[in-house]
N, C-alpha and C. Protein backbone atom coordinates (compact mmCIF):
# COMPACT_ATOMS: atom_id res chain seq x y z
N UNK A 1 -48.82 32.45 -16.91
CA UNK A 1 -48.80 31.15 -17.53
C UNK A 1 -47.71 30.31 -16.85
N UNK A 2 -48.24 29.23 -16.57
CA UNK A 2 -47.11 27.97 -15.84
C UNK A 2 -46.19 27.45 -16.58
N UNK A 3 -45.28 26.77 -16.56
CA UNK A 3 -44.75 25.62 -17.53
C UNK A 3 -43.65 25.33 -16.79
N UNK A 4 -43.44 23.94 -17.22
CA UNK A 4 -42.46 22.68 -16.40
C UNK A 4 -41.30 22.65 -17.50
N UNK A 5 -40.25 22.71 -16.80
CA UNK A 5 -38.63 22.19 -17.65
C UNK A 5 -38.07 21.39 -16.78
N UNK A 6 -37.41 20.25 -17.70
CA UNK A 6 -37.25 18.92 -17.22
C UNK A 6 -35.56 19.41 -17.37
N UNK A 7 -34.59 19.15 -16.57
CA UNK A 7 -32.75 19.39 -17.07
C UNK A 7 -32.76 18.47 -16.44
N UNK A 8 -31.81 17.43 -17.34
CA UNK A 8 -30.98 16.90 -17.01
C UNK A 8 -29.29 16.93 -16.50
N UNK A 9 -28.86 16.70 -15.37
CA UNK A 9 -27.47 17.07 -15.49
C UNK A 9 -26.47 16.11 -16.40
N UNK A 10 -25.31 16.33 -16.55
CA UNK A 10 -24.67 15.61 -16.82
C UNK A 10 -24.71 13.96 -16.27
N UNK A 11 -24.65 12.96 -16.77
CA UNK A 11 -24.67 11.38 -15.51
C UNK A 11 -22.82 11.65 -15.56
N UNK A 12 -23.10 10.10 -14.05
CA UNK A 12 -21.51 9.81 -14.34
C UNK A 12 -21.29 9.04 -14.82
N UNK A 13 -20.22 9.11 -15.49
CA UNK A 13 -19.57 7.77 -15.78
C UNK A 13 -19.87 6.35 -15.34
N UNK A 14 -19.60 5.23 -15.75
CA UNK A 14 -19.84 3.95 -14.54
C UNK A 14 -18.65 3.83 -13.79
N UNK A 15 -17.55 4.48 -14.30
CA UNK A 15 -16.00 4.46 -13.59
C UNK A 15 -16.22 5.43 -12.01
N UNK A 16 -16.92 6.78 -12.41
CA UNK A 16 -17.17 7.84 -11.72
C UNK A 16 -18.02 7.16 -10.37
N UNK A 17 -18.84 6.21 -11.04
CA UNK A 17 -19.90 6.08 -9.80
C UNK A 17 -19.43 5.01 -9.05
N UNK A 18 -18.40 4.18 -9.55
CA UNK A 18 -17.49 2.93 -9.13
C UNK A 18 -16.66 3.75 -8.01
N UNK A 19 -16.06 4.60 -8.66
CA UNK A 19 -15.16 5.11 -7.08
C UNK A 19 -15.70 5.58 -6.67
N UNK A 20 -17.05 6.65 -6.60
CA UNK A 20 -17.41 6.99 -5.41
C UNK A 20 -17.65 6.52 -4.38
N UNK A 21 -18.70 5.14 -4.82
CA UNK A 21 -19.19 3.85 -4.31
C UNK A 21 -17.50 3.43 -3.22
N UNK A 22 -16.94 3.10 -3.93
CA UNK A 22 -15.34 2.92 -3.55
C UNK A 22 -14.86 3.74 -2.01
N UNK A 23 -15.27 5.00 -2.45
CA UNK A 23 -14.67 6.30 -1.08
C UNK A 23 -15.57 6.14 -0.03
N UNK A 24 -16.94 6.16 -0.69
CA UNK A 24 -17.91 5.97 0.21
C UNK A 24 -17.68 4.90 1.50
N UNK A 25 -17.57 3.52 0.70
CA UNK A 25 -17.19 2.78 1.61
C UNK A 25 -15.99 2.66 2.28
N UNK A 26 -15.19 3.21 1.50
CA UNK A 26 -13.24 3.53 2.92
C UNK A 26 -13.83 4.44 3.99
N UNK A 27 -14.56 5.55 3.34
CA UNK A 27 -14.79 6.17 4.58
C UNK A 27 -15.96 6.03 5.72
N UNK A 28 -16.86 5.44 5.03
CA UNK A 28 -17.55 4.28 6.39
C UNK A 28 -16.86 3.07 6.89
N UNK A 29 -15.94 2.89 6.31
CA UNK A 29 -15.26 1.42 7.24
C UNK A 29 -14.21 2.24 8.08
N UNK A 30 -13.92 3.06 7.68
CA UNK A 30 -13.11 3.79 8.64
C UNK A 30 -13.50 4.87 9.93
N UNK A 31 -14.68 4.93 9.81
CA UNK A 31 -15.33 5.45 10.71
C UNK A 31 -15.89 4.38 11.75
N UNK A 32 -16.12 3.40 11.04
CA UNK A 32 -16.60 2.00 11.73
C UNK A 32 -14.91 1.32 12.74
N UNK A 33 -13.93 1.44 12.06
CA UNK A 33 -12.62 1.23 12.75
C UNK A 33 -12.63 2.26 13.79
N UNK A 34 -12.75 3.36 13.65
CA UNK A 34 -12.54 4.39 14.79
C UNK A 34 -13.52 3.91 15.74
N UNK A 35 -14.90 3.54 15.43
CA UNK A 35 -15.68 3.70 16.65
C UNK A 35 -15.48 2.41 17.21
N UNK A 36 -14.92 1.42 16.48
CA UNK A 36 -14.79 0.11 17.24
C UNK A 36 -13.30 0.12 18.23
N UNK A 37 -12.54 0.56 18.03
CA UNK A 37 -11.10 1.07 18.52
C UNK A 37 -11.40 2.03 19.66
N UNK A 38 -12.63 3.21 19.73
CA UNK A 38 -12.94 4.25 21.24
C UNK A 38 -13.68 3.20 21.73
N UNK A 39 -14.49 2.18 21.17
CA UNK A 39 -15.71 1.20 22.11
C UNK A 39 -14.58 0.38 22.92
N UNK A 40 -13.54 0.00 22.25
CA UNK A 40 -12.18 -1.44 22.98
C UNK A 40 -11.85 -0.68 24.14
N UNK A 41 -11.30 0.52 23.62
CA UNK A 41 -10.50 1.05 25.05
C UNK A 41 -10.96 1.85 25.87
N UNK A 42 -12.23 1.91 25.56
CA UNK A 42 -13.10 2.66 26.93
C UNK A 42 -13.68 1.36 27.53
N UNK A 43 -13.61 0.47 26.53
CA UNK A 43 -14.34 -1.09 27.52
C UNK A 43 -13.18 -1.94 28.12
N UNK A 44 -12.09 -1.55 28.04
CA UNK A 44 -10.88 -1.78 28.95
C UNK A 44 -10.75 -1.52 30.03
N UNK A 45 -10.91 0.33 30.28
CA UNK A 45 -11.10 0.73 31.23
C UNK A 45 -11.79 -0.17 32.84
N UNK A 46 -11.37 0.14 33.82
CA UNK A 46 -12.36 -0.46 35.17
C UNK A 46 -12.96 0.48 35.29
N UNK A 47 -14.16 -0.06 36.18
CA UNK A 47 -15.17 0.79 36.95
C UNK A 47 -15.11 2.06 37.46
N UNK A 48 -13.64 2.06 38.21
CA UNK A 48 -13.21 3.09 38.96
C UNK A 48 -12.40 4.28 37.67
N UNK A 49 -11.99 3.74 36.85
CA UNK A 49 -11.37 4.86 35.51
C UNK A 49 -12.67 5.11 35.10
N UNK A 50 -13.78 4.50 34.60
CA UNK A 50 -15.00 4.96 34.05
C UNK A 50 -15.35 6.45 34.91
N UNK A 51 -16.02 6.28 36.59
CA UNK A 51 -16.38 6.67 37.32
C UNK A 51 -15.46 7.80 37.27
N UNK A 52 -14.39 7.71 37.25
CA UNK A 52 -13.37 9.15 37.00
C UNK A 52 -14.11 10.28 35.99
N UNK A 53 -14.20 9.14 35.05
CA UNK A 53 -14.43 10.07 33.71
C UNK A 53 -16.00 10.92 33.68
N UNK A 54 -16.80 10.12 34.78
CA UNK A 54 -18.37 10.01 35.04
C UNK A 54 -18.90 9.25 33.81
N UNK A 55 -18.63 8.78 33.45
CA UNK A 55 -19.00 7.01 32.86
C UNK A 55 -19.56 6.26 33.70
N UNK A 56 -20.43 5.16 33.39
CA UNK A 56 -20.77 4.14 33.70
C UNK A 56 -20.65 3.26 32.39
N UNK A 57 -20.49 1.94 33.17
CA UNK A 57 -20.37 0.83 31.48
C UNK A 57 -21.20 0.70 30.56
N UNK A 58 -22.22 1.29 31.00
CA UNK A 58 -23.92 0.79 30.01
C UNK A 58 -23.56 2.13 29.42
N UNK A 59 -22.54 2.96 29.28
CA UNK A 59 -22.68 4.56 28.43
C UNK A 59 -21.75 4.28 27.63
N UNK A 60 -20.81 3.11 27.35
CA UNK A 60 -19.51 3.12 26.64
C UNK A 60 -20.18 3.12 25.25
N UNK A 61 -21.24 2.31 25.14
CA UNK A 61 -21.67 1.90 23.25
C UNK A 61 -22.22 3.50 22.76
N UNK A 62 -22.80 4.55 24.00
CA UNK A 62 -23.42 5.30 23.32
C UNK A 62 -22.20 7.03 23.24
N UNK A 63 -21.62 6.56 23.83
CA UNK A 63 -20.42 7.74 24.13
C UNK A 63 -19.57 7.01 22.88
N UNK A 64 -18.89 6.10 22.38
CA UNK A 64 -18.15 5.36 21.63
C UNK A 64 -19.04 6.12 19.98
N UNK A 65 -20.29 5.79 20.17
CA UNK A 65 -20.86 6.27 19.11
C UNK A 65 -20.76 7.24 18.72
N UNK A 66 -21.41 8.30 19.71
CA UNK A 66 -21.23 9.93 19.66
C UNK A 66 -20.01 10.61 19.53
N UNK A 67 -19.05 10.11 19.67
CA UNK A 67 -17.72 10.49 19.62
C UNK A 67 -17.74 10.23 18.18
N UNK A 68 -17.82 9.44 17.32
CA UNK A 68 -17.11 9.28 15.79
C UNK A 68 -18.25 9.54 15.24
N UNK A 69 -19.33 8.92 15.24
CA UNK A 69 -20.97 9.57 14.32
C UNK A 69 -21.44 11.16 14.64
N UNK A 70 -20.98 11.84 15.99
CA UNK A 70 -21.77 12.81 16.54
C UNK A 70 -23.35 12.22 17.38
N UNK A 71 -24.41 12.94 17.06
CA UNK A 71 -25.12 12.66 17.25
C UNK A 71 -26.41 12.40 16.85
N UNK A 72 -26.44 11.73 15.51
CA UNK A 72 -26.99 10.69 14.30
C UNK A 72 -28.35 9.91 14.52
N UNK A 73 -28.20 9.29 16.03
CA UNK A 73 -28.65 7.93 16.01
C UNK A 73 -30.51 8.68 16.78
């Protein structure tokens, strides 16, 4: 014989779901600061520091990325 049970968990709070909402976003804006801060100073770099690194300039947005997201996209 089958049968379905419905549980509910506990909810949160509206305080609870306010700061998460809250962390959530410090810690995406801060991940967004990091990757904008590796994108500045690898796009500082010249041609010839890129080429050191085996860079080219058209790789800075996707190396800048992969460095703070991993590899997400």
């Amino acid at each position: 014989m089958a049968y379905a049970q419905i549980t509910r968990g506990a909810s949160a709070s509206l305080f609870d779901r306010i700061a998460d909402a809250r962390k959530t976003y410090a810690q995406r804006w801060g991940a967004y600061r990091a990757y904008r801060t590796t994108f500045n100073e690898l796009n500082k770099l010249t041609d010839r520091d890129l080429s050191d690194l085996g860079l080219h300039r058209s790789m800075i947005q996707g190396v800048a990325y992969d460095a703070i997201y991993g590899d997400k996209a």
